[in-house]
Every structure is written in C-alpha cells, then in structure tokens.
C-alpha atoms as a PDB file:
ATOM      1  CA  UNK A   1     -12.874 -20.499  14.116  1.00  0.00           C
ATOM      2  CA  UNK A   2     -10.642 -23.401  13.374  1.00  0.00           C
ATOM      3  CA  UNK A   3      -7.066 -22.380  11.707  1.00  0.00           C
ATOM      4  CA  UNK A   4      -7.879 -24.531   8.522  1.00  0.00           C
ATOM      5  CA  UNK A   5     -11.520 -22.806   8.005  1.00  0.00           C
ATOM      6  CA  UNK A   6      -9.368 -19.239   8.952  1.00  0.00           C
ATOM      7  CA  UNK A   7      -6.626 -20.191   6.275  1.00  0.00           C
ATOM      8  CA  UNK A   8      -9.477 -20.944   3.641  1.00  0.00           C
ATOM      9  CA  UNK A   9     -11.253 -18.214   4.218  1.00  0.00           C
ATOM     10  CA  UNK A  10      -8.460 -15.696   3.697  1.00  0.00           C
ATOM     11  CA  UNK A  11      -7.437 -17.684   0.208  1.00  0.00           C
ATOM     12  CA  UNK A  12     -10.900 -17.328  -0.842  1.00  0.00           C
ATOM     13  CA  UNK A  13     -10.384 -13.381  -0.112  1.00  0.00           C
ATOM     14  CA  UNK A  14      -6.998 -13.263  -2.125  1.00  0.00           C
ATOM     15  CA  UNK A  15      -9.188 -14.335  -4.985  1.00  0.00           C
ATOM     16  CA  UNK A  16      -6.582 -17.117  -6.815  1.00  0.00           C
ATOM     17  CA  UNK A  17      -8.835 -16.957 -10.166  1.00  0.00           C
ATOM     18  CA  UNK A  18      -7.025 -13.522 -10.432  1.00  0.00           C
ATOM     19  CA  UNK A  19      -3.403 -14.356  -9.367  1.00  0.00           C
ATOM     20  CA  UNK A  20      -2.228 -15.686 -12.698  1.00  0.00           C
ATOM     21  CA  UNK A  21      -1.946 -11.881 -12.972  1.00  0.00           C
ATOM     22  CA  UNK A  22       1.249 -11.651 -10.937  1.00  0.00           C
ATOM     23  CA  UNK A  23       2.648 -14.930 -12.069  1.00  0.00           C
ATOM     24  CA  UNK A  24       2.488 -14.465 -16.048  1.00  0.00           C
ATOM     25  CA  UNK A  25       4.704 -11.332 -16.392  1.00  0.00           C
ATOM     26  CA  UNK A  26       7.339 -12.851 -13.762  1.00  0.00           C
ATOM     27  CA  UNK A  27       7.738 -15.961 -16.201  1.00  0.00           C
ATOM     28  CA  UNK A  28       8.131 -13.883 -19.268  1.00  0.00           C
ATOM     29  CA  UNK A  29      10.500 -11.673 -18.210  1.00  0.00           C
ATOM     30  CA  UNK A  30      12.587 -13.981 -17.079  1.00  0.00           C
ATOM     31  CA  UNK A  31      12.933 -16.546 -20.084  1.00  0.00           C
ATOM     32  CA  UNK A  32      13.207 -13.924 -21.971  1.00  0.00           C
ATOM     33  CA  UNK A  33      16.312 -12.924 -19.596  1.00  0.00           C
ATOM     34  CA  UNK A  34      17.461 -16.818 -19.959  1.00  0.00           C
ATOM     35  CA  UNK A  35      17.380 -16.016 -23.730  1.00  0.00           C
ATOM     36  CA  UNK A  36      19.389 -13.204 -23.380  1.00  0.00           C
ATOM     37  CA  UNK A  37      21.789 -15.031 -20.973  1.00  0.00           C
ATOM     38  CA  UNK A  38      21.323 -13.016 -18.071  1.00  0.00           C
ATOM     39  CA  UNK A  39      18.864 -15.152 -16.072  1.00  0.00           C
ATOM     40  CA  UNK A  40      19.364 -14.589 -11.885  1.00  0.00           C
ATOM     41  CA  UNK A  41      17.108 -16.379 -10.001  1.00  0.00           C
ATOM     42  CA  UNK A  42      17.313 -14.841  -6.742  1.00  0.00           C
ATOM     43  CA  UNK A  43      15.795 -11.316  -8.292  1.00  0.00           C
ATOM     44  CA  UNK A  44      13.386 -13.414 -10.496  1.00  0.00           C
ATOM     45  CA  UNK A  45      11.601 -15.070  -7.461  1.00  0.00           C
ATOM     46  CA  UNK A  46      11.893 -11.867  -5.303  1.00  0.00           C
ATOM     47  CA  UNK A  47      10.066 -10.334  -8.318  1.00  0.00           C
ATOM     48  CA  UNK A  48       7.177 -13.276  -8.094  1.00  0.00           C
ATOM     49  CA  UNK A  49       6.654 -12.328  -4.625  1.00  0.00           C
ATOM     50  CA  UNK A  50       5.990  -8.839  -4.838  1.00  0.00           C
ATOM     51  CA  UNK A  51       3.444  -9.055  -7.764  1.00  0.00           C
ATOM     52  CA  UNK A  52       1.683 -11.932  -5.751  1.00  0.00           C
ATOM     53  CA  UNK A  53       1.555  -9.459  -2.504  1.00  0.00           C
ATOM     54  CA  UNK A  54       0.782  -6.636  -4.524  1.00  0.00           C
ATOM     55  CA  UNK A  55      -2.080  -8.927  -6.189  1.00  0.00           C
ATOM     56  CA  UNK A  56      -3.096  -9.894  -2.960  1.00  0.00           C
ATOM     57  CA  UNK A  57      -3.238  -6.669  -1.266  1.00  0.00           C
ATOM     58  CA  UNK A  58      -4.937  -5.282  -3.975  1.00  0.00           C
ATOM     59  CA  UNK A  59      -8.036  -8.272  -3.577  1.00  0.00           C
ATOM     60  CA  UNK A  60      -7.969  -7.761   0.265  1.00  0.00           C
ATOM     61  CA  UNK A  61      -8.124  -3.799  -0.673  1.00  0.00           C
ATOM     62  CA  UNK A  62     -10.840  -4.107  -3.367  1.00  0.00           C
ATOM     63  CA  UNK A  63     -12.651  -6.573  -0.965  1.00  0.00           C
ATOM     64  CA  UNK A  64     -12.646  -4.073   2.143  1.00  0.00           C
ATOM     65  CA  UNK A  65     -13.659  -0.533   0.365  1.00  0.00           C
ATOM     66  CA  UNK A  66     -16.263  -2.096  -1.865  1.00  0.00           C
ATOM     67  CA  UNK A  67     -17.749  -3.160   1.340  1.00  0.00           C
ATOM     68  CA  UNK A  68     -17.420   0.242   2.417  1.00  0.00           C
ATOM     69  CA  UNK A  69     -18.377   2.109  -0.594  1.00  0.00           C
ATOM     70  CA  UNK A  70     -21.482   0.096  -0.749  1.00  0.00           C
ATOM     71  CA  UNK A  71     -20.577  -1.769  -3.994  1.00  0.00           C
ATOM     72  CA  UNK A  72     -20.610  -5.594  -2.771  1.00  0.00           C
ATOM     73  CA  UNK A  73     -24.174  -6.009  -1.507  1.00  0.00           C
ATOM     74  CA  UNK A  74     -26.456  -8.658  -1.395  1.00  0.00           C
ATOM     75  CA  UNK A  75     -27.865  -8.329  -4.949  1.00  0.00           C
ATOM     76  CA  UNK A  76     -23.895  -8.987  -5.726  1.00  0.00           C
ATOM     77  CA  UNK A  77     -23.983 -12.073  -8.464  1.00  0.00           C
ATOM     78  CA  UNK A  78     -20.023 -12.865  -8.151  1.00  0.00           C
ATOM     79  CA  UNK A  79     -18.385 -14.916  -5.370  1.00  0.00           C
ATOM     80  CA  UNK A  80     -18.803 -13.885  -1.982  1.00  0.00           C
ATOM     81  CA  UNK A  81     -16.733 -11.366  -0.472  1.00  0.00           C
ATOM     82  CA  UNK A  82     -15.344 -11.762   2.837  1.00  0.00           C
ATOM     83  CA  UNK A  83     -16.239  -8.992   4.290  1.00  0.00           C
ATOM     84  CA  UNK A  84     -19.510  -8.463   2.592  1.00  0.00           C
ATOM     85  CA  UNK A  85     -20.646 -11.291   3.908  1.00  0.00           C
ATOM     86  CA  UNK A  86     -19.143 -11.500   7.436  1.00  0.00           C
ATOM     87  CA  UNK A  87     -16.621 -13.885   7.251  1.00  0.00           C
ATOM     88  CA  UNK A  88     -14.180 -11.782   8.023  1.00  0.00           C
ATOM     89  CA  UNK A  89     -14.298  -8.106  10.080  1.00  0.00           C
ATOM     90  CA  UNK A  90     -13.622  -4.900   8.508  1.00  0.00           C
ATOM     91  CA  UNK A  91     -10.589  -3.821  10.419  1.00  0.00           C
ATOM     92  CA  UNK A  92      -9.436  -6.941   9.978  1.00  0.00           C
ATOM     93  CA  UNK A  93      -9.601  -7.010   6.795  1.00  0.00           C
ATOM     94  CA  UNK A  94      -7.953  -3.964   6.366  1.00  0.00           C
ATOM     95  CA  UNK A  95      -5.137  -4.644   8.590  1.00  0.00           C
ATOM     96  CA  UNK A  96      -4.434  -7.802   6.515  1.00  0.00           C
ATOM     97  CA  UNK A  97      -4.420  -5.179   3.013  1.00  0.00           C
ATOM     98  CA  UNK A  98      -1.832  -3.113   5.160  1.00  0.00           C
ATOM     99  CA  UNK A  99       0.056  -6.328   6.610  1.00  0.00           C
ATOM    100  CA  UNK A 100       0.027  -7.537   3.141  1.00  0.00           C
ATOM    101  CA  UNK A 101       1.622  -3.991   1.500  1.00  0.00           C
ATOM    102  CA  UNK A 102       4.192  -3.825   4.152  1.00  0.00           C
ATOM    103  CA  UNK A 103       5.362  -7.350   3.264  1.00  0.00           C
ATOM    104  CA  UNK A 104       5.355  -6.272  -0.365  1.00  0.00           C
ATOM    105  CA  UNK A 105       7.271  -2.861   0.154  1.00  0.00           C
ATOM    106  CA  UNK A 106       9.743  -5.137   2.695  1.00  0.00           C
ATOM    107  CA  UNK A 107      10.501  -7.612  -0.509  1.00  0.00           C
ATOM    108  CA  UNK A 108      10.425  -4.673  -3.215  1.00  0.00           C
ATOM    109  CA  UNK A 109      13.816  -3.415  -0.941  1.00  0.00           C
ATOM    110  CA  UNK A 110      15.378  -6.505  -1.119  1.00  0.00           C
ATOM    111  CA  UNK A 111      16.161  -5.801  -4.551  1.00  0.00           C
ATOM    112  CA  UNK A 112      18.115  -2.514  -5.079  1.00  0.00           C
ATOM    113  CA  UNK A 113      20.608  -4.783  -5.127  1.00  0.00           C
ATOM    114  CA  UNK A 114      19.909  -5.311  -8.068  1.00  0.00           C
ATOM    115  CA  UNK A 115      18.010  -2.535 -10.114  1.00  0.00           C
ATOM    116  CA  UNK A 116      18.934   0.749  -7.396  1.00  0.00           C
ATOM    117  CA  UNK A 117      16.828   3.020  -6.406  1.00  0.00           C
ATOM    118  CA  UNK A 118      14.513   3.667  -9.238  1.00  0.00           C
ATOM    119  CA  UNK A 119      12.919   0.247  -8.206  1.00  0.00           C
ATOM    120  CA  UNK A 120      11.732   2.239  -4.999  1.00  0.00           C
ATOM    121  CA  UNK A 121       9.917   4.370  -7.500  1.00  0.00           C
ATOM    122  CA  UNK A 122       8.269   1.134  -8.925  1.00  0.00           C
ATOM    123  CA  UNK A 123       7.484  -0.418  -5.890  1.00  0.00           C
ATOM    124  CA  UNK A 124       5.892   2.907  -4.027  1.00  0.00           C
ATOM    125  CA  UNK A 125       3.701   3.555  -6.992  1.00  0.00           C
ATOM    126  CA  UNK A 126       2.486   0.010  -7.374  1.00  0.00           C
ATOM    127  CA  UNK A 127       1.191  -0.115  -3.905  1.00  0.00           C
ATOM    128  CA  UNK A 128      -0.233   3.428  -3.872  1.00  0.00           C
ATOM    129  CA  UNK A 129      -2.103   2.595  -6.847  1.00  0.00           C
ATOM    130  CA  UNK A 130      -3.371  -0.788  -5.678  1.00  0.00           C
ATOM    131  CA  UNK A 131      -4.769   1.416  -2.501  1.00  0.00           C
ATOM    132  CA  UNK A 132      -6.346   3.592  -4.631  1.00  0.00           C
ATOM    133  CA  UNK A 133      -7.699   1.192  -6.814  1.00  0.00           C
ATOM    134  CA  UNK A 134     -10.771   0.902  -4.805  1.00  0.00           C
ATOM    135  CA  UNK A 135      -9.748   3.199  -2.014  1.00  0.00           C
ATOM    136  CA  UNK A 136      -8.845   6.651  -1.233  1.00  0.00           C
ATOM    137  CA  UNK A 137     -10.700  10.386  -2.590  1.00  0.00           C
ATOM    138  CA  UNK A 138     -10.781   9.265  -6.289  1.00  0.00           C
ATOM    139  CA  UNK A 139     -10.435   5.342  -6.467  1.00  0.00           C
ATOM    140  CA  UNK A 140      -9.264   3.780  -9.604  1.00  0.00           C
ATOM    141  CA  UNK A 141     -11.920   1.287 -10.581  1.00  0.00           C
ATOM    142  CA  UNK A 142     -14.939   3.422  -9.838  1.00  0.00           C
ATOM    143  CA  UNK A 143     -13.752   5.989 -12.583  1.00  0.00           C
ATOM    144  CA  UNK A 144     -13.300   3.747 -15.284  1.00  0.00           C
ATOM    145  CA  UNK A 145      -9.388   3.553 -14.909  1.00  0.00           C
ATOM    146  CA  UNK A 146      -8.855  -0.445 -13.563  1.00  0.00           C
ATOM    147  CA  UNK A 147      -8.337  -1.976 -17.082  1.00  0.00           C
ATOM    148  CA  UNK A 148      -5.250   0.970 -17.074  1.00  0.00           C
ATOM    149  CA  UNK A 149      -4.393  -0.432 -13.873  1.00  0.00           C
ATOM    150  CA  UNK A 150      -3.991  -4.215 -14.747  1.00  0.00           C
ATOM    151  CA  UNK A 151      -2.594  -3.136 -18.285  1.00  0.00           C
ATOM    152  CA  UNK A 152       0.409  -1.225 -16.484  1.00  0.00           C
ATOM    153  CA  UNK A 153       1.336  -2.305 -13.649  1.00  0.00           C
ATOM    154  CA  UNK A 154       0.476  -6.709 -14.365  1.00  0.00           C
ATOM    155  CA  UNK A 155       1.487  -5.994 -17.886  1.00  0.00           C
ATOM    156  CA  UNK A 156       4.370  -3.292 -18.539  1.00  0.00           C
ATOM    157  CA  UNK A 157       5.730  -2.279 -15.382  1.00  0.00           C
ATOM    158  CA  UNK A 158       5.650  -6.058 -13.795  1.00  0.00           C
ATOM    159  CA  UNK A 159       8.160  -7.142 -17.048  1.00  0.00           C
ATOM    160  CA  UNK A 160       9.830  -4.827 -17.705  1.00  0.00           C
ATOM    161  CA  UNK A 161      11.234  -4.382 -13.717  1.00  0.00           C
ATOM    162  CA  UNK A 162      11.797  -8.379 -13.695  1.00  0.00           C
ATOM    163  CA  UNK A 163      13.567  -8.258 -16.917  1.00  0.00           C
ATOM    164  CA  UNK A 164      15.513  -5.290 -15.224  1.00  0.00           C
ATOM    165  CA  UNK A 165      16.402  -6.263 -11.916  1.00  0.00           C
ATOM    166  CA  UNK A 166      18.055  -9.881 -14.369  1.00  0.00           C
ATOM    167  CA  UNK A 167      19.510  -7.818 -17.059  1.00  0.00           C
ATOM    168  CA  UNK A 168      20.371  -3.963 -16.327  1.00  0.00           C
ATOM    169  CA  UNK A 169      18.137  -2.525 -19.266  1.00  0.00           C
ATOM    170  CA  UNK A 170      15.462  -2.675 -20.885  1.00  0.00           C
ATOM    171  CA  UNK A 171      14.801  -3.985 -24.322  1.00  0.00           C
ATOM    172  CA  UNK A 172      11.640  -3.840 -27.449  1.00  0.00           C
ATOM    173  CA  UNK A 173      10.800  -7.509 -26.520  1.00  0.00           C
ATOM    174  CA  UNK A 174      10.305  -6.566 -22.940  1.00  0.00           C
ATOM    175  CA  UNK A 175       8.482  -3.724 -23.442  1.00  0.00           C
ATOM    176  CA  UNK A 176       6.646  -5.911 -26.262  1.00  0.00           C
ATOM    177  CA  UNK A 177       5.990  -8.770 -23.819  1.00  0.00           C
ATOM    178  CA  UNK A 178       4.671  -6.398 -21.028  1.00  0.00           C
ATOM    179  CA  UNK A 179       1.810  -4.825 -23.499  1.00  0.00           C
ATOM    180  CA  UNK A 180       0.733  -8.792 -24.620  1.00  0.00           C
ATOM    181  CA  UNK A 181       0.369  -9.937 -20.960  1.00  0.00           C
ATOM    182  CA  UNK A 182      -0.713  -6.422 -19.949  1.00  0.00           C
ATOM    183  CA  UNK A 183      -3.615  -6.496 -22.436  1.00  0.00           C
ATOM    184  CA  UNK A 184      -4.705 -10.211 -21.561  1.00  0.00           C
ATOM    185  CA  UNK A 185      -4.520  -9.789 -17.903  1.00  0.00           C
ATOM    186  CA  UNK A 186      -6.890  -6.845 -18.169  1.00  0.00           C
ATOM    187  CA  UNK A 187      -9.300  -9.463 -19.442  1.00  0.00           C
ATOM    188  CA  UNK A 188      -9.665 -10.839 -16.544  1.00  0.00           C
ATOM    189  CA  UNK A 189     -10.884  -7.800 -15.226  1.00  0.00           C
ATOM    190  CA  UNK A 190     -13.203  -7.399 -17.993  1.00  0.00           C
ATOM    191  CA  UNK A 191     -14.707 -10.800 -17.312  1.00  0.00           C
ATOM    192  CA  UNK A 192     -15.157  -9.311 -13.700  1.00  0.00           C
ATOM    193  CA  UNK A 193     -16.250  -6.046 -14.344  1.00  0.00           C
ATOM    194  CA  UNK A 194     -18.853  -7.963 -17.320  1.00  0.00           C
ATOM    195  CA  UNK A 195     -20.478 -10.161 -14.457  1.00  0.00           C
ATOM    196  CA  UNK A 196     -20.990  -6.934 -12.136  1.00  0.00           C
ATOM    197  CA  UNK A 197     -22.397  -4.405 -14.588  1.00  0.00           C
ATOM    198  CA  UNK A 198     -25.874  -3.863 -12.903  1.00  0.00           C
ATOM    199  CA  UNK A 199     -24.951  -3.679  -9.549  1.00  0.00           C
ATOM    200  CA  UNK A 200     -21.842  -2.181 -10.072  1.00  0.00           C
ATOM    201  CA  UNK A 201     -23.902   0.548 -11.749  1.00  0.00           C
ATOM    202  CA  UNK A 202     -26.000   1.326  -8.925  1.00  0.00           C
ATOM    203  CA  UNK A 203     -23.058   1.554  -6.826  1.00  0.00           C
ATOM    204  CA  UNK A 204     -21.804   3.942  -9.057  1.00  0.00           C
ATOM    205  CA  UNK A 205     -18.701   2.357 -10.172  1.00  0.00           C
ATOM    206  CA  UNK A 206     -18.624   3.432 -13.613  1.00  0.00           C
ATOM    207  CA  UNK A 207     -16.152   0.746 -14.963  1.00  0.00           C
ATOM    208  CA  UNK A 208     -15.839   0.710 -18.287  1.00  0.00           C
ATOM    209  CA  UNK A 209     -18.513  -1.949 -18.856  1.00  0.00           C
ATOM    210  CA  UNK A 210     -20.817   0.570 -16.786  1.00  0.00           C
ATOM    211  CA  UNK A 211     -19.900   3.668 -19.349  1.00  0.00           C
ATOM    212  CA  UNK A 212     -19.779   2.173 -22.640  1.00  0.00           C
ATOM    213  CA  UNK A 213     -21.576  -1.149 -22.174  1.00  0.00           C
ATOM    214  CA  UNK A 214     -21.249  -4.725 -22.897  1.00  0.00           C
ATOM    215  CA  UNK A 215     -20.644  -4.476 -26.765  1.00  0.00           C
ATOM    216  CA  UNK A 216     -17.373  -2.445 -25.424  1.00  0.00           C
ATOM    217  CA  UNK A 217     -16.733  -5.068 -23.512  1.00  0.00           C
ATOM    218  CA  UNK A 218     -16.642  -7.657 -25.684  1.00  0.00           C
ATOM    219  CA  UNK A 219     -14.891  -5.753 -28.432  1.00  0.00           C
ATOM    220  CA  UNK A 220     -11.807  -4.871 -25.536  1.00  0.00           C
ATOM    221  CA  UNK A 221     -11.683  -8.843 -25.090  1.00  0.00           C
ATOM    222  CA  UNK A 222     -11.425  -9.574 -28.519  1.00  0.00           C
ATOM    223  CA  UNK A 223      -8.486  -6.684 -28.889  1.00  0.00           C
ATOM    224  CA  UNK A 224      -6.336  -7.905 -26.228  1.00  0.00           C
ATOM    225  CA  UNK A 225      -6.192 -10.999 -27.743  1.00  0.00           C
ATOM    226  CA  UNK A 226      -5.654  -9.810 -31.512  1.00  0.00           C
ATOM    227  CA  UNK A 227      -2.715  -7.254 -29.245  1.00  0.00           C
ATOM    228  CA  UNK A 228      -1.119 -10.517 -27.846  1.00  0.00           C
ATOM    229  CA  UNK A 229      -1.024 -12.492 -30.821  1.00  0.00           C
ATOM    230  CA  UNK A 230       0.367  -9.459 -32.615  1.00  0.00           C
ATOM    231  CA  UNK A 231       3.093  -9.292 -30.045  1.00  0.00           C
ATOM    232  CA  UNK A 232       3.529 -12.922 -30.945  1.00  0.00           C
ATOM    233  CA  UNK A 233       3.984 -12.651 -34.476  1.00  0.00           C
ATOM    234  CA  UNK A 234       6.836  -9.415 -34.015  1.00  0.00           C
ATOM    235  CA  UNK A 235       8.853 -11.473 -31.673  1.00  0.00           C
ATOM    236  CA  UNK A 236       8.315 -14.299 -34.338  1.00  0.00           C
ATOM    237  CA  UNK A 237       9.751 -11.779 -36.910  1.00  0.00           C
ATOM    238  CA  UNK A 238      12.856 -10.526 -35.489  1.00  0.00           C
ATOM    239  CA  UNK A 239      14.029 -13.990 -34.103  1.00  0.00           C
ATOM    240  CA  UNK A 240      12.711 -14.493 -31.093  1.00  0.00           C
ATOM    241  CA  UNK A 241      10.252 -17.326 -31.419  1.00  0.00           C
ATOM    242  CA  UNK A 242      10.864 -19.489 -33.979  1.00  0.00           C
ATOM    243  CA  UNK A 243       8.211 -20.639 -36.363  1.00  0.00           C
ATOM    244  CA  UNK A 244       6.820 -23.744 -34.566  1.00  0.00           C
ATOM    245  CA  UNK A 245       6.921 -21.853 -31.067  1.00  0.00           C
ATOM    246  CA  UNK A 246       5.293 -18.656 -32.649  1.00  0.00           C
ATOM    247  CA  UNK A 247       2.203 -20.923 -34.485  1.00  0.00           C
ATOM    248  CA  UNK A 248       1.753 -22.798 -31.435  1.00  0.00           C
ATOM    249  CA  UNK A 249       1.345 -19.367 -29.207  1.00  0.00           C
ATOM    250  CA  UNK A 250      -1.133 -17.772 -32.286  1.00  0.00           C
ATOM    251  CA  UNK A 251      -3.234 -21.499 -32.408  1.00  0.00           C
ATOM    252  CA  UNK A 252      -3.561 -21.147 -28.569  1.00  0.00           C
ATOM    253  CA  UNK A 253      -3.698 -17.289 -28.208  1.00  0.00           C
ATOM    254  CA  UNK A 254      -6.668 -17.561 -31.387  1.00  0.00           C
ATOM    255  CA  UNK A 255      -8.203 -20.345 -30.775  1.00  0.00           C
ATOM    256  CA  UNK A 256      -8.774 -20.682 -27.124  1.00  0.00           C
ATOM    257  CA  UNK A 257      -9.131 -16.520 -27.051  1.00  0.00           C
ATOM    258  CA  UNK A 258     -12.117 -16.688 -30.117  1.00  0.00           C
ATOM    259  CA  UNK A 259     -13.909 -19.580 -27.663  1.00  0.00           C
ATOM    260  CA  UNK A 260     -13.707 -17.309 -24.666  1.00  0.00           C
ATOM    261  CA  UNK A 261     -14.933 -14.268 -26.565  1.00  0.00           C
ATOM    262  CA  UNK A 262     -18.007 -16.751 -28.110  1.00  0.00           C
ATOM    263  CA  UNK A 263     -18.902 -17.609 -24.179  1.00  0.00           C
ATOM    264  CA  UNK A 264     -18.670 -13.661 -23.119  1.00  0.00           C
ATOM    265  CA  UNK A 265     -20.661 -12.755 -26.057  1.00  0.00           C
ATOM    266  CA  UNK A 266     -23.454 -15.747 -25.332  1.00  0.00           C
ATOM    267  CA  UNK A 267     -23.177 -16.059 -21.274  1.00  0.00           C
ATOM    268  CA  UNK A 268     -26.472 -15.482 -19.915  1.00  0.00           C
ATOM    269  CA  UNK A 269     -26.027 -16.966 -16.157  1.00  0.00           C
ATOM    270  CA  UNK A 270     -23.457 -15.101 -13.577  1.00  0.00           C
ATOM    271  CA  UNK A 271     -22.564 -19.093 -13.072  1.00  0.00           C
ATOM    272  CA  UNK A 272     -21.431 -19.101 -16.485  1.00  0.00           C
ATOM    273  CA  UNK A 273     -19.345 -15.642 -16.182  1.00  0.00           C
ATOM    274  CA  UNK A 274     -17.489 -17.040 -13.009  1.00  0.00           C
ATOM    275  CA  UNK A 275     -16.485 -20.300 -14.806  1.00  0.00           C
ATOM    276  CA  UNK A 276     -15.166 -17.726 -17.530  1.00  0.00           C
ATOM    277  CA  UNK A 277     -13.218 -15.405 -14.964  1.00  0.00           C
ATOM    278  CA  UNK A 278     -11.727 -18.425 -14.048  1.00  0.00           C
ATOM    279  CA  UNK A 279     -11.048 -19.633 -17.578  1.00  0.00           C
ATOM    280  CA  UNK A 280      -9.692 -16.441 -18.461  1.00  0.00           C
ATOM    281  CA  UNK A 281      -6.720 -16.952 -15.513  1.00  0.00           C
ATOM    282  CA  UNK A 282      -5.654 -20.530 -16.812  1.00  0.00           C
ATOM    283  CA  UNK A 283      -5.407 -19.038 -20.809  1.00  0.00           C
ATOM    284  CA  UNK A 284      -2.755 -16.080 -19.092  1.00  0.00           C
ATOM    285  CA  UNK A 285      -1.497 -18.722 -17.631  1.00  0.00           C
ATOM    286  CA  UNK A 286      -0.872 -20.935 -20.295  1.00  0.00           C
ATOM    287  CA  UNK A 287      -0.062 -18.267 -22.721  1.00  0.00           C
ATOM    288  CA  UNK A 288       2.502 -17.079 -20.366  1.00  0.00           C
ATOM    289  CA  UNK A 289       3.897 -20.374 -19.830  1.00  0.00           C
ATOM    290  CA  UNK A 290       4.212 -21.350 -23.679  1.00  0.00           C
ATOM    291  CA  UNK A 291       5.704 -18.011 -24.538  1.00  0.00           C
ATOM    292  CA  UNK A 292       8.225 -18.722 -21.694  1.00  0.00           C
ATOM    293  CA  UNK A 293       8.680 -21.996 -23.280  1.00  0.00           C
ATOM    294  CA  UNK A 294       9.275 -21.021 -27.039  1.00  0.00           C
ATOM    295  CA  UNK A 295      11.707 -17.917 -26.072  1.00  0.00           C
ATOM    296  CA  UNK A 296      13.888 -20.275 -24.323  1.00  0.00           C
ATOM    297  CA  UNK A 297      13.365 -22.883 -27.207  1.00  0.00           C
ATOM    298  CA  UNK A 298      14.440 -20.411 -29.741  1.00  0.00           C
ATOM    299  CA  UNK A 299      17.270 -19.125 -28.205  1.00  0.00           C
END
C-alpha cells in the first residue's frame, strides 16, 4: 500500500467529522483563562493534544470492537469502517488504539507541572473510559451510557482541566462552559447513534436512540441546544459576554441549532444524516470559536 493511501486511510479511521469534540472545550477554556489573565500556552496546547489522542483512540477503539462485537456489518448505512471493511487488520487496528493511548497518557504527564497529580486521575480515567466505551465486559455505548460519555469527559472534564492546568482553580463559568460544549458535543453522537438505530439494534447496542427511540432523539438535540444557549445567556448576565457577543452566540446557537433539529426531524436518506453528523461538528466548532471570541472581547 502506498504511504499516502496508508496515511488516508488511517484519517478516515480517526473519523475528523467527530474531532471538533476535542478542539471546542480546549478553546473555551482557555479564552476564558485569557479573560481571567492567566492564559499559558504551553499547558493549553498540551491540553489540545490529549483530547485529540483521546478522540482518536477512542474512534480507532470504537472502530475495532464494533467489528468485533458484530455491530459494523454490511447492512451498516454510515461511513465505512476500517476494519469492517478490510482496509485495515484487526490487530492492527488495535495496536494503533493502544499506540494512540500511550501517546495520550505520555502527553497527559507532561503536565503535572502544572495541575499535580490529580491530573493523573483525569487522564487515567479518560482513557479507561474511552476503552470501555466500546470495549471491555460492560462497554459504554452498548448500554445506553455514550451521550454521558461525550457530555463528561468532551464537555466538563475537558474544560474544566484546561482551565486548570492555566489558572489553579476552578470557577462557575468553567464549570458553566464545560456543560454548554458538553451537551452540544453529545449531539454529535446523537446524529451518529440517529443514522445507526436499526442495525445498531440488532447488534444489540441499546444506545439511547435504540431504548427510547427517535422522538428521544430529537427532543435530546433540541435540549442541548436550548442548555448551550442558556449557558450563553448566564455568562451574558454576570459579565462575561457582553450584549453584542452574547446575541451573536444565541442567533447562531438558535438559529443554526433549530435548522439542524428541522433536518434530524425530516432526514429520510442515511446520505442526508452523514451530511448532518458532519454539520453538527462545524456548529461546535463555530460555537466554540465565537464564544472564545466574545469572552476575550468582553474582557
């Protein structure tokens, strides 16, 4: 296999329609350390890296124990997966997840520097849990516990440790911010999880789609979004955002979130839930990146 096709193929595996996940908290946790004048950029990029491995090893994870489990077969509607469809071997596969941890838990170290030892806490759990997200005796997603997953660990834990490692404590807003980006990342998951119902089902991965249906589904979407822009209007209350940063955020976080919810409610083509899934990164994205924008701003 040519290196090029070998490089492509392993992107494709780390699923970047997903990796907005690891970027968003990273960016508000650390304007809203630059508000707070206690920005360090050495900790802040350290802090990128490890949600981006842990994001990674988690797809590379997901994409070798489905395979094994049984869950991505060829009645799968999503994108392909690597291993599913042999592109890539299972062992490999799996040595790249473990590769991919031990880079993570190598990086996580590299910064008791500057948040001690409870940071090994953080780090240990969030790889364990990525493991046994699809792995393991009782794995995460097939028990209806993923959306925790995302909420947690790409929401709450990923801000408030990068606003830690910058500042020394923790604070409402970060603990505010981590439950808005916690609740829209776990869309993206929804999106997913949406799009895979059926087979999913007879795999017996009992997401929460699988248990409670698409109706759930869509009503979840349409909460993280009225979660977020209640974050937004808090943080516009106590002087955080100011008023043209905070109606900005709630046009975008509204508008943009009520459109997605419209195409979730009327999608009737897996095409049509992939362009979604992929819509659904680029909103955390932006969301992220205008809230990052406006506490900075307002400062």
């Amino acid at each position: 296999m040519r290196p090029s096709r070998a490089v492509a193929l392993w992107w494709e595996a780390a699923r970047p329609r997903t990796l907005p996940a690891a970027l968003a908290p990273v960016l508000v946790a650390s304007a809203l350390a630059q508000r707070d004048g206690h920005f360090q950029p050495i900790p802040a990029v350290t802090c990128l890296a490890f949600a981006l491995l842990i994001q990674i090893g988690t797809n590379y994870a997901n994409d070798y124990y489905d395979f094994k489990k049984g869950a991505d077969t060829a009645e799968r509607v999503g994108p392909r997966r690597a291993v599913a469809a042999g592109l890539i071997a299972p062992v490999k596969m799996k040595r790249a997840m473990l590769g991919v941890f031990g880079a993570a838990l190598a990086v996580g170290l590299s910064l008791l520097p500057f948040g001690g030892w409870p940071l090994v806490v953080v780090g240990l759990t969030s790889i364990l849990c990525g493991v046994i997200y699809t792995g393991g005796p009782y794995p995460l997603a097939y028990h209806g516990w993923g959306d925790v997953f995302v909420f947690i660990f790409f929401g709450v834990v990923a801000v408030g440790a990068t606003y830690f490692v910058q500042v020394g404590s923790l604070s409402g807003a970060s603990w505010a911010l981590g439950v808005g980006v916690g609740a829209l990342a776990a869309n993206i998951l929804v999106v997913n999880n949406y799009r895979d119902v059926e087979t999913d089902r007879k795999a017996g991965k009992r997401t929460l789609v699988v248990r409670w249906g698409r109706g759930f589904a869509q009503t979840q979407f349409a909460i993280a979004h009225l979660v977020m822009a209640a974050v937004v209007i808090w943080l516009g209350w106590v002087g955080y955002l100011n008023l043209v940063s905070a109606s900005v955020l709630l046009l975008v976080v509204g508008g943009e979130g009520g459109r997605q919810g419209r195409c979730l409610r009327r999608a009737t083509t897996p095409a049509e839930l992939i362009n979604l899934l992929s819509g659904t990164g680029r909103h955390l994205a932006v969301v992220a990146g205008l809230m990052a924008a406006g506490l900075i701003w307002s400062a």
